[in-house]
N, C-alpha and C. Protein backbone atom coordinates (compact mmCIF):
# COMPACT_ATOMS: atom_id res chain seq x y z
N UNK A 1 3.91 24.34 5.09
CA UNK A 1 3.89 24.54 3.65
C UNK A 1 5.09 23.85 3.00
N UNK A 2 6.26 23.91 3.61
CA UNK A 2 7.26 23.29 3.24
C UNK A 2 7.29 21.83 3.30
N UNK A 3 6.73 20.95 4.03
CA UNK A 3 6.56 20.04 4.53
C UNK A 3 5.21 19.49 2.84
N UNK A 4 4.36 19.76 2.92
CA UNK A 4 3.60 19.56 1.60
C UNK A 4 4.83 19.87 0.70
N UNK A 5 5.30 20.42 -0.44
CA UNK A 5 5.96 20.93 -0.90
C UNK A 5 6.79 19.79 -1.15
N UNK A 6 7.22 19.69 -0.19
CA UNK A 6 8.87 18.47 -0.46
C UNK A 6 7.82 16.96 -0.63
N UNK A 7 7.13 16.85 0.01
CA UNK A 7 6.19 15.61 -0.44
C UNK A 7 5.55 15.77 -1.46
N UNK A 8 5.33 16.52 -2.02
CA UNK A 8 4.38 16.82 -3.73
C UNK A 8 5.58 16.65 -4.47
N UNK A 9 6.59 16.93 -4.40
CA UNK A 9 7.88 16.56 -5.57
C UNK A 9 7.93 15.08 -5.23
N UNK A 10 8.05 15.02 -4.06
CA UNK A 10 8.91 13.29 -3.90
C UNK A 10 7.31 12.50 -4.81
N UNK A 11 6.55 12.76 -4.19
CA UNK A 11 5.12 12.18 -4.49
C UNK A 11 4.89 11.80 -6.15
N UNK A 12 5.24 13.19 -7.22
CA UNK A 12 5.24 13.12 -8.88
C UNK A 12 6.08 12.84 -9.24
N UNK A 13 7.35 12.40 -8.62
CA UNK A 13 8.44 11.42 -8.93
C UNK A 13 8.57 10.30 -9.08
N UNK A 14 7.52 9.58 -7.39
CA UNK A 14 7.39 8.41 -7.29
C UNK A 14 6.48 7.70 -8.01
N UNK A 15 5.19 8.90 -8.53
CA UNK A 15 4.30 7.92 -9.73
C UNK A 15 4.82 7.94 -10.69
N UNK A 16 5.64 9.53 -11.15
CA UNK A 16 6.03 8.84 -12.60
C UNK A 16 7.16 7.63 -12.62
N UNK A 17 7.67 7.15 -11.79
CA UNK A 17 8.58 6.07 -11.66
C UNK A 17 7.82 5.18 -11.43
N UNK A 18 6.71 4.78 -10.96
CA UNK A 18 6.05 3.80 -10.89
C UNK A 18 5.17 3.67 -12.33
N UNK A 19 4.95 4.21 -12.85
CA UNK A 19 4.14 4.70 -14.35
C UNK A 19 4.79 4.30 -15.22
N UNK A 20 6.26 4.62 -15.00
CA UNK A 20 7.29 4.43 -16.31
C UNK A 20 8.08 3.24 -16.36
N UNK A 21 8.34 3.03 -15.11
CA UNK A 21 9.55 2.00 -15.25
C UNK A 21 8.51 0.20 -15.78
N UNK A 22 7.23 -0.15 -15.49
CA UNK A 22 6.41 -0.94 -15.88
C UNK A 22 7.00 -1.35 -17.30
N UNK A 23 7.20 -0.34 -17.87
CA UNK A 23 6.66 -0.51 -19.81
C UNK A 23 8.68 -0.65 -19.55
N UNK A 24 9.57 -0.65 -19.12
CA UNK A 24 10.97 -1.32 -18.54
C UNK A 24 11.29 -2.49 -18.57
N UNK A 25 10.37 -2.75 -17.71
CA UNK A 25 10.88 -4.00 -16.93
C UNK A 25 9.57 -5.00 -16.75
N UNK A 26 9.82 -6.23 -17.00
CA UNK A 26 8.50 -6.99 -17.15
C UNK A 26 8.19 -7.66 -16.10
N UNK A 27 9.13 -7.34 -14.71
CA UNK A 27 8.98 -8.52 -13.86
C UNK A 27 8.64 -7.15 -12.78
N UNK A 28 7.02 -6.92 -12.63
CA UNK A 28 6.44 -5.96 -11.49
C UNK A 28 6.89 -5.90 -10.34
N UNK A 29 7.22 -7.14 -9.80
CA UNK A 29 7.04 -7.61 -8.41
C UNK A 29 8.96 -6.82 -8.09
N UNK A 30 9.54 -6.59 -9.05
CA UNK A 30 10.98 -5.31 -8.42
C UNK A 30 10.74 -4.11 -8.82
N UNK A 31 9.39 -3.86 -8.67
CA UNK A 31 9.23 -2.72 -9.12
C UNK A 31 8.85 -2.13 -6.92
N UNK A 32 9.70 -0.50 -7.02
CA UNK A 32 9.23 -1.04 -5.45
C UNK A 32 8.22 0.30 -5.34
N UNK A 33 7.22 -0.09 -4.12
CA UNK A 33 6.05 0.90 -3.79
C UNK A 33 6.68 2.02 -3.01
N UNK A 34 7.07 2.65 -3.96
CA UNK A 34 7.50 4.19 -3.66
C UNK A 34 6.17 5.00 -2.15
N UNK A 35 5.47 4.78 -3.03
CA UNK A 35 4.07 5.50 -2.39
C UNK A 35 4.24 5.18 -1.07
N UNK A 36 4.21 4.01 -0.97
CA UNK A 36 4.04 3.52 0.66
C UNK A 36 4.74 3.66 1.25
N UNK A 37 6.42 3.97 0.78
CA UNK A 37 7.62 4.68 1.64
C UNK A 37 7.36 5.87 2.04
N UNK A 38 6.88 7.06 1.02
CA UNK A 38 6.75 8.00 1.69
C UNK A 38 5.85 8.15 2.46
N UNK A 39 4.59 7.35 2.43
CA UNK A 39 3.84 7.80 3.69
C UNK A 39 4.19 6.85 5.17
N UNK A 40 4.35 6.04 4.94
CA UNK A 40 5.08 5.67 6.33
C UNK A 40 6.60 6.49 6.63
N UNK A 41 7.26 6.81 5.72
CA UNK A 41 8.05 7.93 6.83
C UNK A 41 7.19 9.30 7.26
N UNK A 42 5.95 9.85 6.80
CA UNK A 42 5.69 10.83 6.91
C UNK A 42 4.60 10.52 8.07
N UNK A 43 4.36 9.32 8.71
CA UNK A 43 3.69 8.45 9.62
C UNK A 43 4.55 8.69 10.68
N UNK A 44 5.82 8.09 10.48
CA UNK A 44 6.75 8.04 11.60
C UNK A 44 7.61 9.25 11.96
N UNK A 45 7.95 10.07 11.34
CA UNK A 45 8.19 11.23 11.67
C UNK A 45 7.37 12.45 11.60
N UNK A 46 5.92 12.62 11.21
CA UNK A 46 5.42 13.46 11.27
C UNK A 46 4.09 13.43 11.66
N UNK A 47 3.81 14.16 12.41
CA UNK A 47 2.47 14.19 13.84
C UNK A 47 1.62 15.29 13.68
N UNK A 48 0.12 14.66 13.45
CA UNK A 48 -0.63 16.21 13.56
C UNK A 48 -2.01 15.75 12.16
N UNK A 49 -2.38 17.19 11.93
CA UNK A 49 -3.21 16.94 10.99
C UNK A 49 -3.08 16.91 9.70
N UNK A 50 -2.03 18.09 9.72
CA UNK A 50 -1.44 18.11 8.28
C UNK A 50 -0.78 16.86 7.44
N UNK A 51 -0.13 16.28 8.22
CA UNK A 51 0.53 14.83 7.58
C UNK A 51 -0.38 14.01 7.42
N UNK A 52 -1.60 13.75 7.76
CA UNK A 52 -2.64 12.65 8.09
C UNK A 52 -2.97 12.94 6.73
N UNK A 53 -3.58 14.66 6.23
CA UNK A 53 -4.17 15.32 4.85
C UNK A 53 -3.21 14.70 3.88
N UNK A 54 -1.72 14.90 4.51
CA UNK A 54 -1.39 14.88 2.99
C UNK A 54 -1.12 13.21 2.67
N UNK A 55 -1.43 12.21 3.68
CA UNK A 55 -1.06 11.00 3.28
C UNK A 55 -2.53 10.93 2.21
N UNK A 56 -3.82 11.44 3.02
CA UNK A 56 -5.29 10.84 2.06
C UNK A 56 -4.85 11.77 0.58
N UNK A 57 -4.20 12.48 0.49
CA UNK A 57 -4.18 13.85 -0.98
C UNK A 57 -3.01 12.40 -1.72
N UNK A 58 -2.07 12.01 -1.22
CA UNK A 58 -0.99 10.96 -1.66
C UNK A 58 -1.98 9.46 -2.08
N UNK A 59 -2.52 9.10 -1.59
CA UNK A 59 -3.52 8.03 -1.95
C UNK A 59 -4.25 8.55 -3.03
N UNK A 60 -5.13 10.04 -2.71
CA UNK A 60 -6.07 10.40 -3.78
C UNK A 60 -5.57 10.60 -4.88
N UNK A 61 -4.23 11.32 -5.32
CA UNK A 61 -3.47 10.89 -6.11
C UNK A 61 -3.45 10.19 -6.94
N UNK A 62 -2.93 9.34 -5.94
CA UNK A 62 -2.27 7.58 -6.88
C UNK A 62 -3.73 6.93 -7.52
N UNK A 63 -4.64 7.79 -6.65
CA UNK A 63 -6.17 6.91 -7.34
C UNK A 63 -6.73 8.16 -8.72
N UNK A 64 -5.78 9.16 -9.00
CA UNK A 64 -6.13 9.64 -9.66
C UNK A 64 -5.18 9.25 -11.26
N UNK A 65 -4.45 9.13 -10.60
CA UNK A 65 -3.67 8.82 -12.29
C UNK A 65 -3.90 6.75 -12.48
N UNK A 66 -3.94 6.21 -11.17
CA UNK A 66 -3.64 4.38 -11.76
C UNK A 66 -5.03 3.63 -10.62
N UNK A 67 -6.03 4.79 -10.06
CA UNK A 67 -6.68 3.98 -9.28
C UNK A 67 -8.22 3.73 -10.08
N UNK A 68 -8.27 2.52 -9.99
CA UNK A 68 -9.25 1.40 -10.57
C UNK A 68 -10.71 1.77 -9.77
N UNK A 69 -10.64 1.68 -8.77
CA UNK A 69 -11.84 2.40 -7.44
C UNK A 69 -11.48 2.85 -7.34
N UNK A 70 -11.86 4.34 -7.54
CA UNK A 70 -11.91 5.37 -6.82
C UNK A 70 -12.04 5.75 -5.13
N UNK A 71 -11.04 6.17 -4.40
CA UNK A 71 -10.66 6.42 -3.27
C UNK A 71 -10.19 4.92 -2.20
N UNK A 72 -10.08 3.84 -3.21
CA UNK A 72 -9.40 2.67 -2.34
C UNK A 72 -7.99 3.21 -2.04
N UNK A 73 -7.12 3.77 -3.01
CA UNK A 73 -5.82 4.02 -2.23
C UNK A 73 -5.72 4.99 -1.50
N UNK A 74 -6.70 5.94 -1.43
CA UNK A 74 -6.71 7.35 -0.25
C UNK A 74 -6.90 6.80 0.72
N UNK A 75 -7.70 5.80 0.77
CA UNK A 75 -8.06 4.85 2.20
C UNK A 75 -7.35 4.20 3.10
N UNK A 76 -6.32 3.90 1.86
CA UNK A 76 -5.32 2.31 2.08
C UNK A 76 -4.24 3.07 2.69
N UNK A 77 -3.79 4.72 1.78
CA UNK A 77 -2.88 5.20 2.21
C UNK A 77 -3.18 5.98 4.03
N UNK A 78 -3.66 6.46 4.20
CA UNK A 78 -4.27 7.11 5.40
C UNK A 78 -4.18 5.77 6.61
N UNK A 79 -4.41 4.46 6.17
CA UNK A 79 -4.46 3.70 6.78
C UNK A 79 -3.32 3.43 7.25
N UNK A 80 -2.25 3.29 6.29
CA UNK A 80 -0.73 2.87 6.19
C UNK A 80 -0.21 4.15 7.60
N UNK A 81 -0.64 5.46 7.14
CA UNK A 81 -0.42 6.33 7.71
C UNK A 81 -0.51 6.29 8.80
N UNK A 82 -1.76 5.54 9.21
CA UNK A 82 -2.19 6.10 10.92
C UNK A 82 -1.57 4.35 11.18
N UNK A 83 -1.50 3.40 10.95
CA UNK A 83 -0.30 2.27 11.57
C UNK A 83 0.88 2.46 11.99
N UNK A 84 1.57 3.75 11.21
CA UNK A 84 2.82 4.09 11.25
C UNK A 84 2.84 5.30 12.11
N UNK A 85 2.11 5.83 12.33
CA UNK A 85 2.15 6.82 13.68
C UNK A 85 2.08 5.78 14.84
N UNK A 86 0.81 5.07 14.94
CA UNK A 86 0.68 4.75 16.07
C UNK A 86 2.24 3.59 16.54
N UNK A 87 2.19 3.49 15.28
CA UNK A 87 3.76 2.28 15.57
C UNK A 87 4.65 3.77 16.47
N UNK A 88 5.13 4.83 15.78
CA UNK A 88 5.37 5.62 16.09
C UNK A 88 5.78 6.36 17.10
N UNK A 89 4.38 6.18 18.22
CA UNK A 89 4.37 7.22 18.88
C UNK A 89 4.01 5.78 20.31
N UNK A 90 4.04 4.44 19.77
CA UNK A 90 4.49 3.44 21.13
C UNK A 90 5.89 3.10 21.29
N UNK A 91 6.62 3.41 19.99
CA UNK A 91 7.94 3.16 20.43
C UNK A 91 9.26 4.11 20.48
N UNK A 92 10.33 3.96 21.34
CA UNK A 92 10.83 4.76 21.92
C UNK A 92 11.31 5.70 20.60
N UNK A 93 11.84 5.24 19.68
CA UNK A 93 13.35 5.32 18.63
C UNK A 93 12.79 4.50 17.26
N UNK A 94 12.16 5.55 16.67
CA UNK A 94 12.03 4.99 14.71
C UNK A 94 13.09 5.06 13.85
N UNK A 95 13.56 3.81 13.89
CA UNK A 95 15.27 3.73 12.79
C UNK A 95 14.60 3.33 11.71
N UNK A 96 15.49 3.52 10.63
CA UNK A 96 15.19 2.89 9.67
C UNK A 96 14.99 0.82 9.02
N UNK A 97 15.43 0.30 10.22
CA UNK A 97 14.95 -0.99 10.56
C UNK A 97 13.39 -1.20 10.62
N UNK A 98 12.96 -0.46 11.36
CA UNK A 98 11.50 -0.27 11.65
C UNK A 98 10.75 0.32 10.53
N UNK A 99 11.29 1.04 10.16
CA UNK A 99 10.64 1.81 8.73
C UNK A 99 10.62 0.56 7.69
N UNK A 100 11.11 0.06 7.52
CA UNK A 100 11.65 -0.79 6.53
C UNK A 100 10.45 -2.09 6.98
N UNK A 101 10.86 -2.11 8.20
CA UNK A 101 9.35 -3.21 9.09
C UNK A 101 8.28 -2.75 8.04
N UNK A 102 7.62 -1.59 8.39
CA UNK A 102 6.68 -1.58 8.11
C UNK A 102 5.97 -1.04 6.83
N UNK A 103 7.01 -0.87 6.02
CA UNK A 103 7.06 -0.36 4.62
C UNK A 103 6.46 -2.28 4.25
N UNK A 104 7.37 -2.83 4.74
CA UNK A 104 7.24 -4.26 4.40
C UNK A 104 5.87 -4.97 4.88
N UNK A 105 5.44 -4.60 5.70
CA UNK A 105 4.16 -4.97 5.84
C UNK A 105 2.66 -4.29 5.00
N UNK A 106 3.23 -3.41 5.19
CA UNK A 106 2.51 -2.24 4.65
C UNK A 106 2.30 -2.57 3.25
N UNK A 107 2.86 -2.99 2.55
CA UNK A 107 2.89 -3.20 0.98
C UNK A 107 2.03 -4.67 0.90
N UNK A 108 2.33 -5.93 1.78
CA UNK A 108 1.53 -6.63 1.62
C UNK A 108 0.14 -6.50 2.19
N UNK A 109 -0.16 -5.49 3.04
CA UNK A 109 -1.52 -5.41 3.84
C UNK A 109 -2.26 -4.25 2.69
N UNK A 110 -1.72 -3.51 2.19
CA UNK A 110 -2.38 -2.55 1.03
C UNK A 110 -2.71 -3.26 -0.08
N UNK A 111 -1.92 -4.98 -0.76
CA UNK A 111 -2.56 -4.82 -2.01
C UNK A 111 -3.22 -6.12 -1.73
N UNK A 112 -3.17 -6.96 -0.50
CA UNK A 112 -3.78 -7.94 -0.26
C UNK A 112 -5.50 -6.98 0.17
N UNK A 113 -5.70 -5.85 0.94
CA UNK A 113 -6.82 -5.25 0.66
C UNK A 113 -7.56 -4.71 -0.41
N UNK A 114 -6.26 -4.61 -1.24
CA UNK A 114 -7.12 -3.78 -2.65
C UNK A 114 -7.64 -5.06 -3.32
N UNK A 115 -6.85 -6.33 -3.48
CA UNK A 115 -7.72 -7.58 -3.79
C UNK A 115 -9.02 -7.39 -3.33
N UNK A 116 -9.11 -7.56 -2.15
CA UNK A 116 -10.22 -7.79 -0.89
C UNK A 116 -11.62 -6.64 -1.80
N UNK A 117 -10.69 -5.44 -1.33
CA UNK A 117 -11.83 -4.78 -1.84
C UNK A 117 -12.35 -4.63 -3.07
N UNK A 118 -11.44 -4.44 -4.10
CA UNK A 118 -12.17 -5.02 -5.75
C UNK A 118 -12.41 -5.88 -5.96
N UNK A 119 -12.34 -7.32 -5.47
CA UNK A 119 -12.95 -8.29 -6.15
C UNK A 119 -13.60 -9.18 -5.09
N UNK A 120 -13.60 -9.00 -4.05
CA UNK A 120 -14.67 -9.03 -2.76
C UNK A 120 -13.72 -10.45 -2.31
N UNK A 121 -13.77 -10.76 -0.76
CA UNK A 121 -13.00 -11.36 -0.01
C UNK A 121 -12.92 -12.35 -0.49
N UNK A 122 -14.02 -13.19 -1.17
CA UNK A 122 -13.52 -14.53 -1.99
C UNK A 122 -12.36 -14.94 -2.47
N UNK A 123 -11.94 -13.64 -3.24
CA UNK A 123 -10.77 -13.57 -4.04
C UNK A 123 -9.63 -14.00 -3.42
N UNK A 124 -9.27 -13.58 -2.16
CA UNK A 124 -8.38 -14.13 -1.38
C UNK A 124 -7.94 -15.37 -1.18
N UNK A 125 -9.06 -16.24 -1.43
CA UNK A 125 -9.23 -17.71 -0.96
C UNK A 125 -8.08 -18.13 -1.72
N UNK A 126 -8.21 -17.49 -3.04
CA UNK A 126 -7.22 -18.10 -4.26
C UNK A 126 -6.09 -17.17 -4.60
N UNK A 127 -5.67 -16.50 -3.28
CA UNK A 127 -4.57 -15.72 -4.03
C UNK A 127 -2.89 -16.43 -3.45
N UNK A 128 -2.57 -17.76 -3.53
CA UNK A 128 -2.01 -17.96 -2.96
C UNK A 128 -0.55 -18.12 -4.26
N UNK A 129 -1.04 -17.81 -5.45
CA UNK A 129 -0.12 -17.48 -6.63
C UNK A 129 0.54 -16.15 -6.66
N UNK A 130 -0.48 -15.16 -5.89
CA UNK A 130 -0.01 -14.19 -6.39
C UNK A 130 1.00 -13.65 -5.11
N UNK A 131 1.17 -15.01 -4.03
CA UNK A 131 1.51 -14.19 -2.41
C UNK A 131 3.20 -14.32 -3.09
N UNK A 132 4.06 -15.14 -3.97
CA UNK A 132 5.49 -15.10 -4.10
C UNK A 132 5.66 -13.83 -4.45
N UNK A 133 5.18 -12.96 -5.59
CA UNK A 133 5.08 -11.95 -6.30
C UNK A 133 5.05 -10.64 -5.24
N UNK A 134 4.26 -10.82 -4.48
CA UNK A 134 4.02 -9.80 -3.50
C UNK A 134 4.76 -9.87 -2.34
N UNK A 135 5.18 -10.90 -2.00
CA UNK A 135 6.69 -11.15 -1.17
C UNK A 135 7.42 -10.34 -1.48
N UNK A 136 7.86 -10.53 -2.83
CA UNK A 136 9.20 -10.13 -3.17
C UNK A 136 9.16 -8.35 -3.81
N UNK A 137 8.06 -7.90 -3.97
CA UNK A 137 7.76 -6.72 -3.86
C UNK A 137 7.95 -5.66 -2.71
N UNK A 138 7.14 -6.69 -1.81
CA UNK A 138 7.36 -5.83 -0.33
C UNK A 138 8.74 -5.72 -0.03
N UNK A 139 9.70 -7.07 -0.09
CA UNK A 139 10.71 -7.21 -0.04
C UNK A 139 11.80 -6.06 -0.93
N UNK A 140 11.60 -6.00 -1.84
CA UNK A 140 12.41 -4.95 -2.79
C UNK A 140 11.75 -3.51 -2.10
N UNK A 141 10.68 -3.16 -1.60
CA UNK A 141 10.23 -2.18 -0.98
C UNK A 141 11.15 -2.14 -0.18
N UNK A 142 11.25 -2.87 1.05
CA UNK A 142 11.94 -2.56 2.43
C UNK A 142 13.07 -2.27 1.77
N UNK A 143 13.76 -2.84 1.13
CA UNK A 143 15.35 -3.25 0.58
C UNK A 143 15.36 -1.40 0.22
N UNK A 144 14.91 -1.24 -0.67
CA UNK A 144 14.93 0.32 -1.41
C UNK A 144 14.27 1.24 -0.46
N UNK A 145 13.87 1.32 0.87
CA UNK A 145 12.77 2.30 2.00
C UNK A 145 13.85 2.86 2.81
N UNK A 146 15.02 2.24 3.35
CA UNK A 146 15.83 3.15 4.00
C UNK A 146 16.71 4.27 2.97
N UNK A 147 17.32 3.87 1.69
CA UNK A 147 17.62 4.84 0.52
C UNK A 147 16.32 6.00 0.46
N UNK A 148 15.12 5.78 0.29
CA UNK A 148 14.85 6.44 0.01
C UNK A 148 14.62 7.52 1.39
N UNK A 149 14.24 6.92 2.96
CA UNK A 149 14.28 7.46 3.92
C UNK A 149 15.16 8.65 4.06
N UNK A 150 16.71 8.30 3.89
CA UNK A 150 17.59 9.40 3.72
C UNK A 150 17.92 10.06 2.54
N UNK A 151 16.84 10.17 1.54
CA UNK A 151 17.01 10.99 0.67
C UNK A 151 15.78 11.62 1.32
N UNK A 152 14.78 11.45 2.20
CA UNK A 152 13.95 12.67 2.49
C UNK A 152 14.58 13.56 3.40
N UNK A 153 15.34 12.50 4.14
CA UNK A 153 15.70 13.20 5.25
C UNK A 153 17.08 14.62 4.72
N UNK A 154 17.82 14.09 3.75
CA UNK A 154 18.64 15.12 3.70
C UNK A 154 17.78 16.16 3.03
N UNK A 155 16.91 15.93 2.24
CA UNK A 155 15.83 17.02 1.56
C UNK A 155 15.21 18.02 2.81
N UNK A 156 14.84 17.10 4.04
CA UNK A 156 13.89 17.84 5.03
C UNK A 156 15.23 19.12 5.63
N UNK A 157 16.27 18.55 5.81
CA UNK A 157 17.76 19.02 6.24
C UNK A 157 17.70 20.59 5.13
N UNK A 158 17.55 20.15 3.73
CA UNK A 158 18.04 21.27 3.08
C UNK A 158 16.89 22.47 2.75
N UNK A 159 15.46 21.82 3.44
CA UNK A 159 14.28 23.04 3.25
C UNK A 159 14.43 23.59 4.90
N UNK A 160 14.99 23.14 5.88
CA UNK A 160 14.85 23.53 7.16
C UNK A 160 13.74 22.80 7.99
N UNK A 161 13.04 21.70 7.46
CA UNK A 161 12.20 21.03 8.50
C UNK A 161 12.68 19.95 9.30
N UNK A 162 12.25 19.02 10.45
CA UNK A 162 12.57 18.61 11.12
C UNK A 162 12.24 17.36 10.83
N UNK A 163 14.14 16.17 11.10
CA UNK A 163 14.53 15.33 10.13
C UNK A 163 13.54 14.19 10.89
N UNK A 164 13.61 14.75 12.64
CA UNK A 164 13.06 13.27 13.06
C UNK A 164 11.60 14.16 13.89
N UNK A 165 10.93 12.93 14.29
CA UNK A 165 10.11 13.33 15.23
C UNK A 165 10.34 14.30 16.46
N UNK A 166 9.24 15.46 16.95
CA UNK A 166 10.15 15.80 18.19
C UNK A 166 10.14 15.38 19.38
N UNK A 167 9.70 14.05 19.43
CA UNK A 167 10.22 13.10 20.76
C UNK A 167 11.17 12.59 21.14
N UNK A 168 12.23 12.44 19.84
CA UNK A 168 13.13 11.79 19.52
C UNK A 168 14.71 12.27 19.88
């Protein structure tokens, strides 16, 4: 319960910061994907069913206040989710190097699919304008994913849940 809880705050933080800061700042691509940080740390440190729920409830979400199709980001997110376990649970020690890995991938494999899937694979052929933009997105993602990593982690510290995996 606690574990939902601290992710439903971080979660209506991170949209309204993604919601607000737009009408800010005109250049998107430093705007960073909050969303996809928290569910890849909640990938890499957290195992089971409950985290899997709350990554698709974190997608359903984001598809409820800014999603265009309905349930593409519950999809995308769950997806992100189960990459980042399985990254997870093959390797020995998840630092925040690795988090940051795959926050960074993760951001270009989520919106290069949401292309894919709203405007059907064609679209791709010609997205080779929009790949600088999304570079440097993912990039400001990773850059800003370990900050935000240890702001969950001292949060998980101050509700009593557990900061890392328990393999670790």
């Amino acid at each position: 319960m606690r574990l939902t809880l601290l992710f439903a705050a971080f979660v209506v933080l991170g949209l309204a910061f993604e919601s607000a800061v737009p009408h800010l700042v005109s250049f998107r691509a430093l705007i960073p994907n909050l969303i996809i940080i928290l569910v890849v740390d909640l990938g890499l440190r957290h195992h089971g069913v409950v985290p899997a729920m709350l990554a698709f409830a974190i997608g359903y979400a984001t598809d409820a206040l800014a999603g265009s199709h309905p349930g593409l980001n519950a999809f995308m997110m769950t997806m992100v989710f189960l990459v980042s376990y399985e990254i997870s649970t093959r390797l020995m020690v998840t630092n925040a190097l690795v988090g940051a890995t795959v926050v960074f991938f993760g951001v270009i494999a989520t919106a290069l699919a949401t292309v894919a899937f709203a405007d059907g694979f064609s679209a791709l052929s010609d997205s080779g304008s929009m790949l600088g933009g999304l570079t440097l997105k993912a990039a400001v993602s990773a850059i800003v994913a370990p900050f935000i990593f240890s702001m969950l982690a001292a949060s998980k510290r101050m509700t009593g849940l557990p900061v890392r995996a328990k393999r670790e």
